[in-house]
Protein backbone atom coordinates (compact mmCIF):
# COMPACT_ATOMS: atom_id res chain seq x y z
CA UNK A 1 -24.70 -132.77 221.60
CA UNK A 2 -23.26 -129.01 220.89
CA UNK A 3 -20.18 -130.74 219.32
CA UNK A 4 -22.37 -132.88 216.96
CA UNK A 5 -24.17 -129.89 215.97
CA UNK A 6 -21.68 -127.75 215.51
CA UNK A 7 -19.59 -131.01 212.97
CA UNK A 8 -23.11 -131.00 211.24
CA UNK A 9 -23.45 -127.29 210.54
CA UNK A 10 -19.59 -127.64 208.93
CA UNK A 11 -20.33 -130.82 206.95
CA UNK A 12 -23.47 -129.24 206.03
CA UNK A 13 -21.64 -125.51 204.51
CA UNK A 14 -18.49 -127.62 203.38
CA UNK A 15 -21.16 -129.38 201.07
CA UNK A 16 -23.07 -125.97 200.15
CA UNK A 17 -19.55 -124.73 199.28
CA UNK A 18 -18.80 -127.37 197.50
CA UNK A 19 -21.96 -127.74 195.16
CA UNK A 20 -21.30 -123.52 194.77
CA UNK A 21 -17.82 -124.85 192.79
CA UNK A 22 -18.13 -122.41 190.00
CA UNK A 23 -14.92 -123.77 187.91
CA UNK A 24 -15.07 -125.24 184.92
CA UNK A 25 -15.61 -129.07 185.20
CA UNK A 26 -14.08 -130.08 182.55
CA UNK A 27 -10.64 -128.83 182.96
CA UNK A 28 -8.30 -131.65 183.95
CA UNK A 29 -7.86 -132.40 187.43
CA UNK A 30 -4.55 -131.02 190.16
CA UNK A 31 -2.54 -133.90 190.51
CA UNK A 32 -1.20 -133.90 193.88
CA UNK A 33 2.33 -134.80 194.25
CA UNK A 34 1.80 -137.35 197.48
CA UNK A 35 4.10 -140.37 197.61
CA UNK A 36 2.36 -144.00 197.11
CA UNK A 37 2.89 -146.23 199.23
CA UNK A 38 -0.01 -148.87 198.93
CA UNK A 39 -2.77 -149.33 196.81
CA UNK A 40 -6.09 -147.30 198.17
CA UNK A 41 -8.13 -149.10 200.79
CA UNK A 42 -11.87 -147.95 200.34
CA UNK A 43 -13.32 -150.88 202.18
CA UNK A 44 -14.94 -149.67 205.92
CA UNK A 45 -13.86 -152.77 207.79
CA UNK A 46 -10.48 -152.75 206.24
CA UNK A 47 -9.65 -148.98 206.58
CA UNK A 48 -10.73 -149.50 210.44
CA UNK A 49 -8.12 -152.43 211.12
CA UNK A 50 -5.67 -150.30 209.01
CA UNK A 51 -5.44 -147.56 210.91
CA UNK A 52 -5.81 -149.52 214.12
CA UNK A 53 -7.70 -146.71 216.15
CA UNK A 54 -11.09 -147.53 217.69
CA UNK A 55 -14.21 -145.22 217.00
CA UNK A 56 -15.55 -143.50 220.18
CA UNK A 57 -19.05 -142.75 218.30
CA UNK A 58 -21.22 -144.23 215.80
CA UNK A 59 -23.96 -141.41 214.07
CA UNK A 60 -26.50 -142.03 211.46
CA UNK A 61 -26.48 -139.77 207.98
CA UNK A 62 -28.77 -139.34 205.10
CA UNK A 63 -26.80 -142.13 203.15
CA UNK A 64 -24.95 -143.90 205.14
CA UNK A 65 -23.12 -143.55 208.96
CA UNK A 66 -19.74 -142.03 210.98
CA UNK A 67 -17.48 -142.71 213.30
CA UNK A 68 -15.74 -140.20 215.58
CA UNK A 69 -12.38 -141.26 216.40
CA UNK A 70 -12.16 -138.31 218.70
CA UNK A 71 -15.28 -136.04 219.95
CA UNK A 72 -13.31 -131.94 220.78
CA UNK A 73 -11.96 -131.81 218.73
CA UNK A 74 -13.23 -133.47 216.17
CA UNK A 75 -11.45 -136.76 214.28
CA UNK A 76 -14.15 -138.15 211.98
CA UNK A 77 -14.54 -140.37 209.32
CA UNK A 78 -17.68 -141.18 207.10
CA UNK A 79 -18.97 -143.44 204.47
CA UNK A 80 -21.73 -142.08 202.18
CA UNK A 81 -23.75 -143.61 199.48
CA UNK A 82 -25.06 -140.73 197.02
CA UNK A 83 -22.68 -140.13 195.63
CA UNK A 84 -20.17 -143.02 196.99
CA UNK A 85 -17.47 -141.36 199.13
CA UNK A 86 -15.33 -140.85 202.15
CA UNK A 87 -15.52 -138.20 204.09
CA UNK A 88 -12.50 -137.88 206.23
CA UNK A 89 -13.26 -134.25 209.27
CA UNK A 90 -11.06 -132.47 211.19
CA UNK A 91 -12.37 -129.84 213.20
CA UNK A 92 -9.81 -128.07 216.09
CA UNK A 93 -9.87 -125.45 218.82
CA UNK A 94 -7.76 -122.48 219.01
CA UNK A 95 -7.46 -122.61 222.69
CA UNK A 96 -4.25 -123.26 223.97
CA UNK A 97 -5.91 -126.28 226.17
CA UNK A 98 -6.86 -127.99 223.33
CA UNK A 99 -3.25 -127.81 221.86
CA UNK A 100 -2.40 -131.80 222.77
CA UNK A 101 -6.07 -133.33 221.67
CA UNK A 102 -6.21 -130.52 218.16
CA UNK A 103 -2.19 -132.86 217.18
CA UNK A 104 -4.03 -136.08 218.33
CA UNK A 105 -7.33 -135.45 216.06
CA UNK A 106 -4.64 -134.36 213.68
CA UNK A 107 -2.55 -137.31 213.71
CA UNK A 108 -5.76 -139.23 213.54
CA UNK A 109 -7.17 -137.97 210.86
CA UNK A 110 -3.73 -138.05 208.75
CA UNK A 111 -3.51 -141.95 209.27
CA UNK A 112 -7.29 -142.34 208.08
CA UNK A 113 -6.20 -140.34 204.93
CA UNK A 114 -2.95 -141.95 204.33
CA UNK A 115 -5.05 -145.30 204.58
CA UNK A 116 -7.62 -144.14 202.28
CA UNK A 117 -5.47 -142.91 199.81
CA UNK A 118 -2.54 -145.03 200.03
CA UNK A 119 -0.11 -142.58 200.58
CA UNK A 120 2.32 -141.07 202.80
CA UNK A 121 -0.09 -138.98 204.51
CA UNK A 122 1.23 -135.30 204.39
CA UNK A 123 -2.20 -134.52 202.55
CA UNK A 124 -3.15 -133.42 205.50
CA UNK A 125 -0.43 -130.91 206.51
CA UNK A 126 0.30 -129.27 203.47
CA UNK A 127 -3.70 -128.74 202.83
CA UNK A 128 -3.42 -127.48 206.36
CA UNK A 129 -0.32 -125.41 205.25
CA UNK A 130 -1.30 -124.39 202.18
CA UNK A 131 1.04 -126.05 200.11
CA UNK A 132 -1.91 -128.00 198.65
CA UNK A 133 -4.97 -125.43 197.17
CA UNK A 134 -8.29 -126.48 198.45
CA UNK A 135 -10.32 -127.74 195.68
CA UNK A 136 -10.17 -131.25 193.24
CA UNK A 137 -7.41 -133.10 193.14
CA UNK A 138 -6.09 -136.60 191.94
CA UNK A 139 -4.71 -138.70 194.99
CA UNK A 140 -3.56 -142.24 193.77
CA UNK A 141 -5.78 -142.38 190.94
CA UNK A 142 -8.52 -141.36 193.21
CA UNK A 143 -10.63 -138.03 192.83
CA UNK A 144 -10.25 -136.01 196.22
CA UNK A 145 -11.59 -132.80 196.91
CA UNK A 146 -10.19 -130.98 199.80
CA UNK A 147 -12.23 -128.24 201.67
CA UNK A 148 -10.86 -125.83 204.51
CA UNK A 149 -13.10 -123.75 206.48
CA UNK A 150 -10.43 -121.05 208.10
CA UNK A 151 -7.78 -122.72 210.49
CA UNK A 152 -9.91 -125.08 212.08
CA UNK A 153 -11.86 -127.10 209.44
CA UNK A 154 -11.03 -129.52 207.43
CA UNK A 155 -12.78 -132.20 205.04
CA UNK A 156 -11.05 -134.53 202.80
CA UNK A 157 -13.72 -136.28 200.00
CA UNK A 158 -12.34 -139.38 198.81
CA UNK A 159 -14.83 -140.64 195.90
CA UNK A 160 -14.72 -144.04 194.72
C-alpha cells in the first residue's frame, strides 16, 4: 500500500510539474535522435504481447487504469483518457539491495518504451543520463514529454 502511495504522490507532482511548464508553447518541438525501428504501437493489448512481460498489478485512475510490471521498485505502465496518453514510471531505490530489481524495473520499463515508441529504446538511459533534457520531445512522430524527479524518478508521456 506504502509503495502505491508513494507512485501516486510522484505521478501526482510529475503532473503539477508538468502543467507549471512555463516555456513557450509554440516553439517547435526537441527532436530526439532515437533510431526507428518499427512503427509506434499505442494499442494496450498489443503493447502487452509486445513486450512479452506479464503485469503483477492492475490499479484504477481518474481516466483510465495501470499495470505494474514490477511493485519496489516500481515498473509501470498506464493508459489515460484526458488527454489520451501513455504513461510509462520508473521509480528505483538507492539501496544497494535493490541494485538487481532497480536494472530489472529498468530493463522493463525500456522495452515498454521502445514498444511504444518504436524505437531502439535508449530513451530511457540517456534521459536517465542526461544526454536527453527532460522536457517535450518528438519520438517517431510522436509527442513525448519526459519528466525526472532526481535519480530515482522517471515518467515517459507518450500522447497519441
Amino acid at each position: 500500500m506504502q509503495t502505491i502511495k508513494r507512485f501516486a504522490i510522484t505521478l501526482s507532482l510529475t503532473a503539477f510539474l508538468l502543467g507549471c511548464d512555463s516555456s513557450d508553447t509554440t516553439q517547435a518541438q526537441a527532436v530526439v535522435a532515437e533510431s526507428v525501428v518499427t512503427p509506434p504501437i499505442l494499442d494496450e493489448a498489443k503493447i502487452l504481447e509486445a513486450v512479452e512481460l506479464i503485469p503483477v498489478k492492475k490499479y484504477n485512475l481518474e481516466d483510465g487504469h495501470g499495470f505494474y510490471m514490477q511493485e519496489s521498485p516500481d515498473a509501470a505502465i498506464e493508459f489515460r483518457s484526458s488527454p489520451d496518453r501513455i504513461n510509462v514510471a520508473l521509480t528505483t531505490f538507492p539501496e544497494a539491495e535493490f541494485k538487481e530489481k532497480n536494472l530489472v524495473a529498468k530493463d522493463m520499463v525500456t522495452k515498454l518504451t521502445a514498444v511504444v515508441t518504436g524505437t531502439d529504446g535508449k530513451l530511457i538511459d540517456d534521459a536517465m543520463s542526461g544526454q536527453i533534457e527532460p522536457g517535450k520531445h518528438v519520438i517517431n512522430g510522436l509527442p513525448v514529454n519526459i519528466s525526472l524527479v532526481g535519480d530515482s524518478n522517471l515518467l515517459v508521456t507518450i500522447s497519441k
